[in-house]
C-alpha atoms as a PDB file:
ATOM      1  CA  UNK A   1     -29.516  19.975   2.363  1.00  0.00           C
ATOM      2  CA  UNK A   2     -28.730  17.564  -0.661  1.00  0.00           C
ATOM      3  CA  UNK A   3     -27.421  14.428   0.982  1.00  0.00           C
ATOM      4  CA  UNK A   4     -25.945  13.645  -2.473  1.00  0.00           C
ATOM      5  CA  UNK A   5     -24.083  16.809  -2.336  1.00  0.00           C
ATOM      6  CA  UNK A   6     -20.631  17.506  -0.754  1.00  0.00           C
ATOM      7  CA  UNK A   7     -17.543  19.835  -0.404  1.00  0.00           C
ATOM      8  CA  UNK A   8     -14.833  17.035  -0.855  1.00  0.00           C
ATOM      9  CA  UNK A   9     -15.650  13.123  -2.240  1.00  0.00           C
ATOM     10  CA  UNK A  10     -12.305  11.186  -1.097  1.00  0.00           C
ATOM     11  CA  UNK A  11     -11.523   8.044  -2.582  1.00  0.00           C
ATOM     12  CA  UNK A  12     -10.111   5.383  -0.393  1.00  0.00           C
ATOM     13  CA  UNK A  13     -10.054   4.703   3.297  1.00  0.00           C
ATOM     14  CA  UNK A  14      -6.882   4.243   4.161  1.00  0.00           C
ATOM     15  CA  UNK A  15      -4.801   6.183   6.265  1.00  0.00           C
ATOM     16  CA  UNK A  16      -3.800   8.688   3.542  1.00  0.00           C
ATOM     17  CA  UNK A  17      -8.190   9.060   2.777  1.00  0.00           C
ATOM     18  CA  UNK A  18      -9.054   8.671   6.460  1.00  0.00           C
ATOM     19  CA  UNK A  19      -6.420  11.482   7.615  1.00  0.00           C
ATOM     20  CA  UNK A  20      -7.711  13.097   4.863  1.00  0.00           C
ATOM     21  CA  UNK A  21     -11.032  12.999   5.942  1.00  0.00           C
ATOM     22  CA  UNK A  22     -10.397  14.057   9.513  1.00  0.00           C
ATOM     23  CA  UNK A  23      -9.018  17.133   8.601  1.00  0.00           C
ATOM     24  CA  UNK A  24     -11.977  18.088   6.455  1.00  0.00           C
ATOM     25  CA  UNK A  25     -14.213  16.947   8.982  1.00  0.00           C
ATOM     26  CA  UNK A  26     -12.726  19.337  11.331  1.00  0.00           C
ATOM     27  CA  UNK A  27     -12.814  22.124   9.419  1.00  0.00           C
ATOM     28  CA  UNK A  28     -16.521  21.851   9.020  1.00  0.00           C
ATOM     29  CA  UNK A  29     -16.600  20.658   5.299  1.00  0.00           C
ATOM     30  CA  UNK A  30     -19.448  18.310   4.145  1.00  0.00           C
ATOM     31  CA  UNK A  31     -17.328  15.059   3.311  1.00  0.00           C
ATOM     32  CA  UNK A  32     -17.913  11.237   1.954  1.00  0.00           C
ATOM     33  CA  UNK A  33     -15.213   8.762   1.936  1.00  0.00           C
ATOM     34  CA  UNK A  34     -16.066   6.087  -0.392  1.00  0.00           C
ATOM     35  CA  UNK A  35     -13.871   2.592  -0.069  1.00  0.00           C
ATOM     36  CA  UNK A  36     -14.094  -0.223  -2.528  1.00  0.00           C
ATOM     37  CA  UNK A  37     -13.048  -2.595   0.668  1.00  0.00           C
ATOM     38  CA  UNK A  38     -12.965  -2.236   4.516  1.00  0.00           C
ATOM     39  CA  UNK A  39     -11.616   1.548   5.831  1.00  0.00           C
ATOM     40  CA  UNK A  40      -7.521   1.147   6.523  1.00  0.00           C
ATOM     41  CA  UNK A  41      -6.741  -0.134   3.312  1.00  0.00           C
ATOM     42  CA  UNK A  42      -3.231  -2.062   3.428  1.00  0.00           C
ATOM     43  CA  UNK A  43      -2.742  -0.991   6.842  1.00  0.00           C
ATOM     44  CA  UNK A  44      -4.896  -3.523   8.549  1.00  0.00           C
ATOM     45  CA  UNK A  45      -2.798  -6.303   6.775  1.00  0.00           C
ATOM     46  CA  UNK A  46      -0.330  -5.368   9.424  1.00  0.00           C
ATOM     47  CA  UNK A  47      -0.272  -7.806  12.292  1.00  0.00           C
ATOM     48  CA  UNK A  48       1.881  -5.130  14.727  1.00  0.00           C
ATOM     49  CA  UNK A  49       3.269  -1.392  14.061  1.00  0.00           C
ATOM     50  CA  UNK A  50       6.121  -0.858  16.063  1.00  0.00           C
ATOM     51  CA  UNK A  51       6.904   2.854  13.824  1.00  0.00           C
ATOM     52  CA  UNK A  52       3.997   4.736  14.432  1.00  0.00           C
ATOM     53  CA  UNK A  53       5.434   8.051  16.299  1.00  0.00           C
ATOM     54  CA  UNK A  54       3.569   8.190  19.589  1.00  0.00           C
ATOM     55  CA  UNK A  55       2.100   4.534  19.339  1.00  0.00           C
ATOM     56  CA  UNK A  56       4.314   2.183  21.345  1.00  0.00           C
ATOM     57  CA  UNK A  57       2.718  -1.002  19.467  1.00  0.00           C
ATOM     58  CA  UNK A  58      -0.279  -1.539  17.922  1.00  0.00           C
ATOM     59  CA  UNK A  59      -2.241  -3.697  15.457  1.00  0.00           C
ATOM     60  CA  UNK A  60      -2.807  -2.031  11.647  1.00  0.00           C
ATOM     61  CA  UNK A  61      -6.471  -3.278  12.610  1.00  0.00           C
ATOM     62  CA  UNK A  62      -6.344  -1.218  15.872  1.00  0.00           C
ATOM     63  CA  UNK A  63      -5.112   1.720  14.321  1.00  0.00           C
ATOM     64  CA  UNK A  64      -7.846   1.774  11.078  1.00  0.00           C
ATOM     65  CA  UNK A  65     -10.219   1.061  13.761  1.00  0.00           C
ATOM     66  CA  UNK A  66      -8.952   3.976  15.705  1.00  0.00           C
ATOM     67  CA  UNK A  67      -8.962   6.311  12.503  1.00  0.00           C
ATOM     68  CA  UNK A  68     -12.142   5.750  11.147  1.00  0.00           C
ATOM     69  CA  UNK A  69     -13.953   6.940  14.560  1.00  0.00           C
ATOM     70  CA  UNK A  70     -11.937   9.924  14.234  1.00  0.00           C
ATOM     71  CA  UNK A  71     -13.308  11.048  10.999  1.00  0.00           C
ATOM     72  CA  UNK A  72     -16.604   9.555  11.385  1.00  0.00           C
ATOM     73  CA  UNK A  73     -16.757  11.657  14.926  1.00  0.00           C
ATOM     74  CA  UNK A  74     -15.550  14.751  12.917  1.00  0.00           C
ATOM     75  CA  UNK A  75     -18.555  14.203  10.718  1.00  0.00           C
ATOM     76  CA  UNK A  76     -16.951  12.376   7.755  1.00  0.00           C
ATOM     77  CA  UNK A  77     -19.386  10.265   5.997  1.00  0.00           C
ATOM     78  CA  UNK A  78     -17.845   6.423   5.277  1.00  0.00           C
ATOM     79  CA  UNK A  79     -19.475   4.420   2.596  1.00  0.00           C
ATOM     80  CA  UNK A  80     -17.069   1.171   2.713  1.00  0.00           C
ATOM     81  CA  UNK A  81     -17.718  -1.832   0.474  1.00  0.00           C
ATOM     82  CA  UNK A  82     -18.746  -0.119  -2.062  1.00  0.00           C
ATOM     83  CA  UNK A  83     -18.509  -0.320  -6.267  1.00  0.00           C
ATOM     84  CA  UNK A  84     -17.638   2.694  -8.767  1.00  0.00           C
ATOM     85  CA  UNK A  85     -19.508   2.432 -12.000  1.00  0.00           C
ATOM     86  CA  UNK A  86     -18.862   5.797 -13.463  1.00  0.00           C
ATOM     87  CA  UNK A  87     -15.857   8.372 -12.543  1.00  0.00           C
ATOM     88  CA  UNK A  88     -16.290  12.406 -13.888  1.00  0.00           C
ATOM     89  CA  UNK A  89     -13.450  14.505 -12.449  1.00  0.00           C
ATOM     90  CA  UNK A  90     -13.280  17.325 -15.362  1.00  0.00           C
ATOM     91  CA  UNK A  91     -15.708  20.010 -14.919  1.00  0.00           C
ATOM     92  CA  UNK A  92     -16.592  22.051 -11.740  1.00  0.00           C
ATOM     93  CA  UNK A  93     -18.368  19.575 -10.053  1.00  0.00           C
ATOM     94  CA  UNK A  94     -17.262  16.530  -9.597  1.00  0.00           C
ATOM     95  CA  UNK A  95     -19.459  13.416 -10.093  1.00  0.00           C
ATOM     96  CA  UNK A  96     -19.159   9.766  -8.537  1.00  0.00           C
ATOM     97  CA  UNK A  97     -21.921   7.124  -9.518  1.00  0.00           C
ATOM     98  CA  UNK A  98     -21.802   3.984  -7.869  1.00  0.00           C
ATOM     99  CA  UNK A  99     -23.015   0.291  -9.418  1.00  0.00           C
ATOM    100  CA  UNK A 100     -26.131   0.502  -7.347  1.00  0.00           C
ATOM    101  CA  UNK A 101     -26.983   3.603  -9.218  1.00  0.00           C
ATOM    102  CA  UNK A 102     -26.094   6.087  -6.133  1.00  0.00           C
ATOM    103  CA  UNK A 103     -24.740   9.202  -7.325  1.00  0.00           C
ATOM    104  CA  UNK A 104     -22.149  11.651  -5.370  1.00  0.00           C
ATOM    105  CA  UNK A 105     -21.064  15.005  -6.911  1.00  0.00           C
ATOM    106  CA  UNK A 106     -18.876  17.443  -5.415  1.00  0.00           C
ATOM    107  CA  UNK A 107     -16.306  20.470  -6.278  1.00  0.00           C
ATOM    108  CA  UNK A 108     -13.336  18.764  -4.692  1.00  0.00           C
ATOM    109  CA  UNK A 109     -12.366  14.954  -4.729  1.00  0.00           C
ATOM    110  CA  UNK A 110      -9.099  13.647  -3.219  1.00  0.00           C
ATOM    111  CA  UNK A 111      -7.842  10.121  -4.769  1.00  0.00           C
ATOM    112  CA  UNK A 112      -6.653   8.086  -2.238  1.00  0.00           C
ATOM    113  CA  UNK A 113      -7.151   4.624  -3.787  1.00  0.00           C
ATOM    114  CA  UNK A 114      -3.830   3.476  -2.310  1.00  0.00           C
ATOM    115  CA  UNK A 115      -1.963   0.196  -3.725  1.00  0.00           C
ATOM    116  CA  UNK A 116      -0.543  -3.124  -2.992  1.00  0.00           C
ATOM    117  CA  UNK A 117       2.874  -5.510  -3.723  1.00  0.00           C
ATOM    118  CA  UNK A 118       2.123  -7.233  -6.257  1.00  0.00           C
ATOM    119  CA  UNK A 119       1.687 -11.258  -5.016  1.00  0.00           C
ATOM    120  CA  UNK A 120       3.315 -14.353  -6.031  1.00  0.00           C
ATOM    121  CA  UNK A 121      -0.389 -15.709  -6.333  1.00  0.00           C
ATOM    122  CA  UNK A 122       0.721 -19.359  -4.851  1.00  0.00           C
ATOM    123  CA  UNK A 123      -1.329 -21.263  -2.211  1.00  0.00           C
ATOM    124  CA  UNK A 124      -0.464 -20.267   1.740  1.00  0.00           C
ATOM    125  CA  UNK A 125       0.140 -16.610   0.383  1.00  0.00           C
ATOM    126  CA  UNK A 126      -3.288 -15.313   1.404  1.00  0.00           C
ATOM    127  CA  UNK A 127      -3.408 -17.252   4.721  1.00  0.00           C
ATOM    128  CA  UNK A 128       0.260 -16.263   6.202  1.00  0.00           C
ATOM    129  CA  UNK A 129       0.236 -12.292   5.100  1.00  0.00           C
ATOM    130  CA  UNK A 130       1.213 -10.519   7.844  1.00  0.00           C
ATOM    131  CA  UNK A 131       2.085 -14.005  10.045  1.00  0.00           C
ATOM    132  CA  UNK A 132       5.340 -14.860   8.415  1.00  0.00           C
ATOM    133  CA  UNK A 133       4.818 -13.439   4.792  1.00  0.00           C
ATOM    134  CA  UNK A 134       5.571  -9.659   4.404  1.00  0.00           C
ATOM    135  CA  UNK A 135       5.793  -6.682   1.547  1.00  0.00           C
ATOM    136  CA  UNK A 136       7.842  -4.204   4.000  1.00  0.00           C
ATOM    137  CA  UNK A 137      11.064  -4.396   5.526  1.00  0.00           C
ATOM    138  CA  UNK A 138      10.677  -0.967   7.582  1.00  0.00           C
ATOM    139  CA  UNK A 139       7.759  -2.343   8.728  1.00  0.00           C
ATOM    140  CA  UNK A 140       8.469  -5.508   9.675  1.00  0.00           C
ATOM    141  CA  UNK A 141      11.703  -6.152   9.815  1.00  0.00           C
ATOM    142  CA  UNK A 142      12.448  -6.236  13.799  1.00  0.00           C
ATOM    143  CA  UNK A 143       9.960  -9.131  13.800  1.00  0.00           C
ATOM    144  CA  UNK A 144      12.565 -11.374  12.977  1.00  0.00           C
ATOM    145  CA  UNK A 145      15.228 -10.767  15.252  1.00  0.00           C
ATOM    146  CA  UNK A 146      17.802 -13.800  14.995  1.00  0.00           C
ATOM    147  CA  UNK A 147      15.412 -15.597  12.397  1.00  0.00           C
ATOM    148  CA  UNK A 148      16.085 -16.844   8.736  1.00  0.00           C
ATOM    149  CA  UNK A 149      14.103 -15.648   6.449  1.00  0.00           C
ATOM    150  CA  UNK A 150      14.005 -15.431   2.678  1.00  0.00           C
ATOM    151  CA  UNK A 151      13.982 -12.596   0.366  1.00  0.00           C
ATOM    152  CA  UNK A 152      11.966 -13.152  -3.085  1.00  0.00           C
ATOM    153  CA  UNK A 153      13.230 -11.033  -5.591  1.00  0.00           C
ATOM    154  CA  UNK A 154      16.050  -9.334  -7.946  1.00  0.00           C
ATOM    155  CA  UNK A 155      15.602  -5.895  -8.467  1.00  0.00           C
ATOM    156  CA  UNK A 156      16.933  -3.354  -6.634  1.00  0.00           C
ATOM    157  CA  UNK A 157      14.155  -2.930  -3.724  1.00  0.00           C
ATOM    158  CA  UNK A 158      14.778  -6.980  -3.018  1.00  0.00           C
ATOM    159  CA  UNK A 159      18.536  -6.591  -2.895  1.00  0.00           C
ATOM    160  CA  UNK A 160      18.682  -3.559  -1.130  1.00  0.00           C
ATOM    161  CA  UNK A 161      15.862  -4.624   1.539  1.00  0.00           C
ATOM    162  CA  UNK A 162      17.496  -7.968   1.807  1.00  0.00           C
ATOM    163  CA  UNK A 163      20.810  -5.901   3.045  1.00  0.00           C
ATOM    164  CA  UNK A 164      18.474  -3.788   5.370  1.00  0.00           C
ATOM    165  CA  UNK A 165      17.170  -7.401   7.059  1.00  0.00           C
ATOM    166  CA  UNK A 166      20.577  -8.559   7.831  1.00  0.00           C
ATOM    167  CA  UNK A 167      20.494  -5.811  10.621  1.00  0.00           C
ATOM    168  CA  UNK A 168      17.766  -8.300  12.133  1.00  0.00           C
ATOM    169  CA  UNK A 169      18.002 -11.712  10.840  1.00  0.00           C
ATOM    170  CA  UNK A 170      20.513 -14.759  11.346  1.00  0.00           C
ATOM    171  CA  UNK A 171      20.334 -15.665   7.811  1.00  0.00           C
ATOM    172  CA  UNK A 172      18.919 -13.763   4.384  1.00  0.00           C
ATOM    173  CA  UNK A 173      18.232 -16.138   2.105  1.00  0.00           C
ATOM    174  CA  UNK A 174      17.764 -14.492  -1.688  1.00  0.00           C
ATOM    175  CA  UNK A 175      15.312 -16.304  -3.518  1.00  0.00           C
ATOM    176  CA  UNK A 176      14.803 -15.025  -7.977  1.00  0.00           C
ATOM    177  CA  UNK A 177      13.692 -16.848 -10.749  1.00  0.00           C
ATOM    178  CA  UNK A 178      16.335 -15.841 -12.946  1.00  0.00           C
ATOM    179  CA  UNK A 179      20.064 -16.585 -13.359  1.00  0.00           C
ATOM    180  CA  UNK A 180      20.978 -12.674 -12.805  1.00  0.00           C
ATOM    181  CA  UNK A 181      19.575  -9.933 -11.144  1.00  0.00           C
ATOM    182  CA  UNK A 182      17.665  -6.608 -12.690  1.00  0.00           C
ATOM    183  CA  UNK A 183      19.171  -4.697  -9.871  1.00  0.00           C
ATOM    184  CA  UNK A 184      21.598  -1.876 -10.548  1.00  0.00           C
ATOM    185  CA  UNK A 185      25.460  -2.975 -10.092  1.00  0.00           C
ATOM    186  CA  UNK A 186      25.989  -1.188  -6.760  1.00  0.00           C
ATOM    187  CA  UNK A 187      23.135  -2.848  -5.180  1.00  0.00           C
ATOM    188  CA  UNK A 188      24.209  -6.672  -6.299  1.00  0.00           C
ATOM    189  CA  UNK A 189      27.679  -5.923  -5.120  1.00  0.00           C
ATOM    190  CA  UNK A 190      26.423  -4.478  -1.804  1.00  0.00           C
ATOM    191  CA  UNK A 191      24.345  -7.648  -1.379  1.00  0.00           C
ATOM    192  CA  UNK A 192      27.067 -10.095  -2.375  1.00  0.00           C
ATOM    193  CA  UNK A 193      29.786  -8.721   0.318  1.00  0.00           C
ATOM    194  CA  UNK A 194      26.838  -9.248   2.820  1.00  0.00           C
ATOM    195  CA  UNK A 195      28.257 -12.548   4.326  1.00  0.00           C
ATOM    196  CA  UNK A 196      24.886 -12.984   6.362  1.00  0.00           C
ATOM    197  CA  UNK A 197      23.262 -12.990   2.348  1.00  0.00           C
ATOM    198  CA  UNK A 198      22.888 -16.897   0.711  1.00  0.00           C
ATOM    199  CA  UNK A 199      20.732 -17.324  -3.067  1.00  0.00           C
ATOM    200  CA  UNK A 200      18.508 -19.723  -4.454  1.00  0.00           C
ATOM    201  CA  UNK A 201      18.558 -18.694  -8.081  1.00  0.00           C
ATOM    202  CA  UNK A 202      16.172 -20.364 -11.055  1.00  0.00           C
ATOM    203  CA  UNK A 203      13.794 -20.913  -8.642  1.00  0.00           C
ATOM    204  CA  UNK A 204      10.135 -19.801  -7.491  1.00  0.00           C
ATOM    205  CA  UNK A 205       8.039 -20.666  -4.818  1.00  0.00           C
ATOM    206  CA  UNK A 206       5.042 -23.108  -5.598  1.00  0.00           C
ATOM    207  CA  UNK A 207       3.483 -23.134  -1.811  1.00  0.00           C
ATOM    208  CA  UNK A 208       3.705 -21.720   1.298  1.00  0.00           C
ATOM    209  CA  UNK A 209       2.745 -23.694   4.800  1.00  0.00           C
ATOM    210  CA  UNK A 210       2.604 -23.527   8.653  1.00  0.00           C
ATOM    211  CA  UNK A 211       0.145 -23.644  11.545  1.00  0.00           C
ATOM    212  CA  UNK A 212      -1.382 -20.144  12.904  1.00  0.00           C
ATOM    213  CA  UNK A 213       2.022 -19.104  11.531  1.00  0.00           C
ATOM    214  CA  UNK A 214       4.141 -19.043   8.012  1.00  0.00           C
ATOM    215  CA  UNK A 215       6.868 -22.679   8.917  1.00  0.00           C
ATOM    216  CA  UNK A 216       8.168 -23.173   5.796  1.00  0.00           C
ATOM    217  CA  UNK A 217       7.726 -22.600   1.521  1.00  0.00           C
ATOM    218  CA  UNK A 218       8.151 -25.302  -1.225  1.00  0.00           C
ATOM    219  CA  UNK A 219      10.439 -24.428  -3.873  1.00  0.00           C
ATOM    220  CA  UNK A 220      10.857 -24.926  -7.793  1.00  0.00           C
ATOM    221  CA  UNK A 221      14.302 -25.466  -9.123  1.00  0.00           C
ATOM    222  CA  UNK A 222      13.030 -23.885 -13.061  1.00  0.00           C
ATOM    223  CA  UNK A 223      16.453 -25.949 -14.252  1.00  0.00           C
ATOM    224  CA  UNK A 224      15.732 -30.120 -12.675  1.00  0.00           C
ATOM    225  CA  UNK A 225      11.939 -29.207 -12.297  1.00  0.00           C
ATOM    226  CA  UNK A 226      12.852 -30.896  -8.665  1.00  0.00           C
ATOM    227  CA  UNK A 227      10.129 -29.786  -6.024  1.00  0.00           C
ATOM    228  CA  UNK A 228      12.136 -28.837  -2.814  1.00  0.00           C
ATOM    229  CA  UNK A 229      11.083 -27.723   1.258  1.00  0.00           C
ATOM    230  CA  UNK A 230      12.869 -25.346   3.062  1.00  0.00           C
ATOM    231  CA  UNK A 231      11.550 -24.342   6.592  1.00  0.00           C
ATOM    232  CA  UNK A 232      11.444 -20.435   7.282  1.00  0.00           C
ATOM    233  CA  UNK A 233      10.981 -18.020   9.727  1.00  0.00           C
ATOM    234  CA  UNK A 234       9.549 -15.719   7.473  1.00  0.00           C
ATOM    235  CA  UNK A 235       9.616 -14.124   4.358  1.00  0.00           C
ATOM    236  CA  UNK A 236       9.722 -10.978   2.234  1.00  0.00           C
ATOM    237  CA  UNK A 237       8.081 -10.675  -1.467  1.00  0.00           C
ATOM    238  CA  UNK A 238       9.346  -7.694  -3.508  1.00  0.00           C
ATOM    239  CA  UNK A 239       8.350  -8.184  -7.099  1.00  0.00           C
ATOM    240  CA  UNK A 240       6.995  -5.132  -7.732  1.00  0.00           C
ATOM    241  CA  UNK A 241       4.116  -2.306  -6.578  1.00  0.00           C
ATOM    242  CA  UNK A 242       0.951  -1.509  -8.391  1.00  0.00           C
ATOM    243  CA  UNK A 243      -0.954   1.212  -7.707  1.00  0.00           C
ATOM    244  CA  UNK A 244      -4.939   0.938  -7.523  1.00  0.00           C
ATOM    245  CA  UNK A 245      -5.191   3.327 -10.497  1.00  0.00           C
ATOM    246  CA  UNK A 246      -7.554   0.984 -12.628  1.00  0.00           C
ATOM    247  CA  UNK A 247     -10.420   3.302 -12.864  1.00  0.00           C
ATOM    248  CA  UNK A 248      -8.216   6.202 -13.822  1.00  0.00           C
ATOM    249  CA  UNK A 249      -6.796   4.858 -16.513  1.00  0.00           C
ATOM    250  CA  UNK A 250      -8.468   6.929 -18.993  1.00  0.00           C
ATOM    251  CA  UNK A 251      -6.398   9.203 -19.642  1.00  0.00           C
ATOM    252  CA  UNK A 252      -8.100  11.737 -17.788  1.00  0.00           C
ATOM    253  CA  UNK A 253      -6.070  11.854 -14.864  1.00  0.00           C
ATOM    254  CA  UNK A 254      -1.989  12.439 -15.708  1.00  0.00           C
ATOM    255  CA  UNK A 255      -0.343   8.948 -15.260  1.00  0.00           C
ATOM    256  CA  UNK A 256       3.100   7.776 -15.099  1.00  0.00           C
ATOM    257  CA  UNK A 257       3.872   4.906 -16.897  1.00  0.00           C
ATOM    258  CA  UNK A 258       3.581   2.330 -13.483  1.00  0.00           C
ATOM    259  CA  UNK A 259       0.289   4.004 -13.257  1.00  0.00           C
ATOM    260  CA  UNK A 260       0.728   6.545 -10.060  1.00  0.00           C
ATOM    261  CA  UNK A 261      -0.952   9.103  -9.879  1.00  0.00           C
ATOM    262  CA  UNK A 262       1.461  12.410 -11.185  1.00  0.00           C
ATOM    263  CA  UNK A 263       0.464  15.436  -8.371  1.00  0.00           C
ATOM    264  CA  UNK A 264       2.629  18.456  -7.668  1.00  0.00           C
ATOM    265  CA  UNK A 265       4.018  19.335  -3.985  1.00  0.00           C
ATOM    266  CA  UNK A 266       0.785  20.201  -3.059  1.00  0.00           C
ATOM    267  CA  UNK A 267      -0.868  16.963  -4.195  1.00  0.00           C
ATOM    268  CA  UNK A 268      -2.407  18.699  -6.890  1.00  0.00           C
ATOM    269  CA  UNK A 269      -3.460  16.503 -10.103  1.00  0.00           C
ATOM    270  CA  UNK A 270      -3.449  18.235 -13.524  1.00  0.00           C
ATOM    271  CA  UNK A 271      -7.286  18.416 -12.821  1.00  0.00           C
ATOM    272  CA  UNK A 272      -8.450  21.767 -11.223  1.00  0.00           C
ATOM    273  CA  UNK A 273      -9.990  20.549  -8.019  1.00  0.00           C
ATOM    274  CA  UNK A 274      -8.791  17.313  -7.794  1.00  0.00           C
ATOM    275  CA  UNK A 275      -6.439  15.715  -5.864  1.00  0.00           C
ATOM    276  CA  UNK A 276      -4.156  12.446  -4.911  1.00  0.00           C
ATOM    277  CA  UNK A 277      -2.658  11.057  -1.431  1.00  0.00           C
ATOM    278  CA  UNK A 278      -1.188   8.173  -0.462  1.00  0.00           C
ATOM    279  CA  UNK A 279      -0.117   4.996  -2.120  1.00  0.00           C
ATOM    280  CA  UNK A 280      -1.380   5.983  -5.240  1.00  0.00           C
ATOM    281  CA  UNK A 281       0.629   8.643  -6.508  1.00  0.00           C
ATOM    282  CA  UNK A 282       3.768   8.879  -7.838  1.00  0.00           C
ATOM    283  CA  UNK A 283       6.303   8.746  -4.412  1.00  0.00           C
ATOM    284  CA  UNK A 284       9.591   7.297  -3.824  1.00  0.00           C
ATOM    285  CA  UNK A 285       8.456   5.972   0.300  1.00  0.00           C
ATOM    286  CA  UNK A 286       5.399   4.649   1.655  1.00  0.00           C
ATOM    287  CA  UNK A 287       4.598   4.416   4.422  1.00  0.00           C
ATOM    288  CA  UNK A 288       1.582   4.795   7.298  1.00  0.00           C
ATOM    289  CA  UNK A 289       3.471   8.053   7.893  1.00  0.00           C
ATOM    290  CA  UNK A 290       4.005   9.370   4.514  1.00  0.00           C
ATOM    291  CA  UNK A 291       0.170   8.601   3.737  1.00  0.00           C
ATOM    292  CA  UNK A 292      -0.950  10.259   6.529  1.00  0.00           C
ATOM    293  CA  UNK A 293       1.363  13.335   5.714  1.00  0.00           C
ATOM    294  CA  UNK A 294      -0.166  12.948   1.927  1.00  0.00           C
ATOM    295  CA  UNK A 295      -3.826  12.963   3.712  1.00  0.00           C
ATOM    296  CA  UNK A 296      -3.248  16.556   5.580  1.00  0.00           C
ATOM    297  CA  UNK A 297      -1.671  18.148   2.654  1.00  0.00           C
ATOM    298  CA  UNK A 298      -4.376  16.865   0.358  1.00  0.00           C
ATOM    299  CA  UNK A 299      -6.671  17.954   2.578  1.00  0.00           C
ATOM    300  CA  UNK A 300      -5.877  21.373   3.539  1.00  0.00           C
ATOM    301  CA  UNK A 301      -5.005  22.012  -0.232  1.00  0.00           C
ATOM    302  CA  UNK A 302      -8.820  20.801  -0.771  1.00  0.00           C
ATOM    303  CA  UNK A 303      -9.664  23.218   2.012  1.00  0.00           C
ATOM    304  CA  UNK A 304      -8.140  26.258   0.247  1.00  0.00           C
ATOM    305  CA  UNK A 305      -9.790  25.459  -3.365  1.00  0.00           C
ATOM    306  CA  UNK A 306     -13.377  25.105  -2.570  1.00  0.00           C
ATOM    307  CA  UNK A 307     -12.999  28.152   0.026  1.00  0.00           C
ATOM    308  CA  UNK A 308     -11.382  30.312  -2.452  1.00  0.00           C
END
């Protein structure tokens, strides 16, 4: 048999591909899973997940880990670390290249390149994800029972997630750059009858510090130029999504214009034979669950085409 030669290439090994994969695997189709990083994707950025159905608590890393046997035990073959060099998803098979000059080719691929919050980019931020500095509120929000924390933000996902946290925390703080928000008028009204809800406006954070854990940020007022410290229990970042779409931006695959992948209800691209789960495509939630719901859909859909 060609070991170059598969029934379904998925892109991505997070818990949208991995699901994915588990599902083919089961069903007896030949499958590769190809990730550009370490199988889980975002999900083993996740210190604890306390909303996994089934799963009292458990570590993102635990629950990759846990995954990726799965599929590989199903058969699933996992390339992780890998490069893309070359991407051809028109046609009737399907062809993958990678920068070491490996080629993959297949009549099925499922995108599953998932996505991230976009970062403030500022020193600390790197060290204290997932120990203090967060990009979900469902996820982590219980965390910080009776804590401060800060919000940074001031569009609608920072307002209204800031009014979700008030459920847990002492104290929201509402940190934005700007003198206004971009949030829709229901959502900064909502946020300013909150009486647990305080702002730091004109401002942006500069540094973030702590031990094994996130203690405090430094501050910018943008009007003085006057560096400031505030200690923290935690805090939030919503300033946007981006969805790891890079290599697809060719016009190939139908985009929307924040770069998400456009499927139908069956996670169908507007390429016969190809398509997208997960963080990636166009969605208004995501979540572990809702990428591993994308993953079996994609996957049984993927199922159908190459058996029919």
């Amino acid at each position: 048999m060609d070991n170059n030669q598969f029934d379904v290439i998925v892109l991505g090994g997070g818990p949208a591909g991995l699901t994915a994969g588990i599902y083919l695997g089961r069903s007896k189709a030949k499958t590769l899973i190809l990730d550009t990083g370490m199988p889980g994707g975002q999900m083993i950025l996740t210190y604890e997940i306390a909303n996994y159905p089934g799963v009292e608590s458990i570590s993102g890393y635990q629950l990759a880990s846990v995954m990726k046997k799965q599929a590989k035990n199903f058969g699933c073959v996992i390339k992780s670390n890998v490069k893309l060099s070359d991407l051809r998803l028109d046609g009737k098979q399907k062809k993958v290249t990678l920068e070491n000059g490996d080629t993959f080719n297949a009549p099925a691929v499922i995108l599953a390149t998932g996505g991230r919050s976009r970062m403030l980019n500022v020193p600390g931020e790197n060290k204290f994800k997932g120990r203090g500095i967060s990009y979900c509120a469902t996820c982590d929000g219980d965390f910080f029972q009776d804590k401060e924390i800060i919000v940074v933000g001031g569009g609608n996902s920072a307002l209204e997630e800031a009014v979700a946290l008030t459920k847990y925390a002492s104290k929201v703080t509402i940190l934005h750059e700007f003198d206004h928000f971009q949030a829709f008028e229901h959502a900064v009204e909502e946020a300013k009858a909150n009486k647990k809800i305080d702002y730091i406006m004109e401002a942006h954070i500069t540094e973030f510090f702590g031990n094994e854990s996130l203690r405090g940020i430094k501050y910018k007022n943008l009007k003085t130029g006057k560096i400031n410290q505030k200690a923290i229990d935690g805090v939030f970042i919503f300033v946007g999504y981006e969805a790891n779409t890079k290599t697809l931006q060719n016009g190939i695959v139908k985009l929307n214009q924040w770069n998400e992948i456009v499927t139908d209800e069956d996670l169908k691209t507007n390429l016969e034979g190809v398509f997208a789960a997960g963080d990636c495509r166009a969605k208004r939630f995501r979540q572990i669950t809702t990428a591993v719901s994308d993953g079996t859909i994609a996957a049984l859909n993927a199922l159908n085409f190459i058996q029919n």
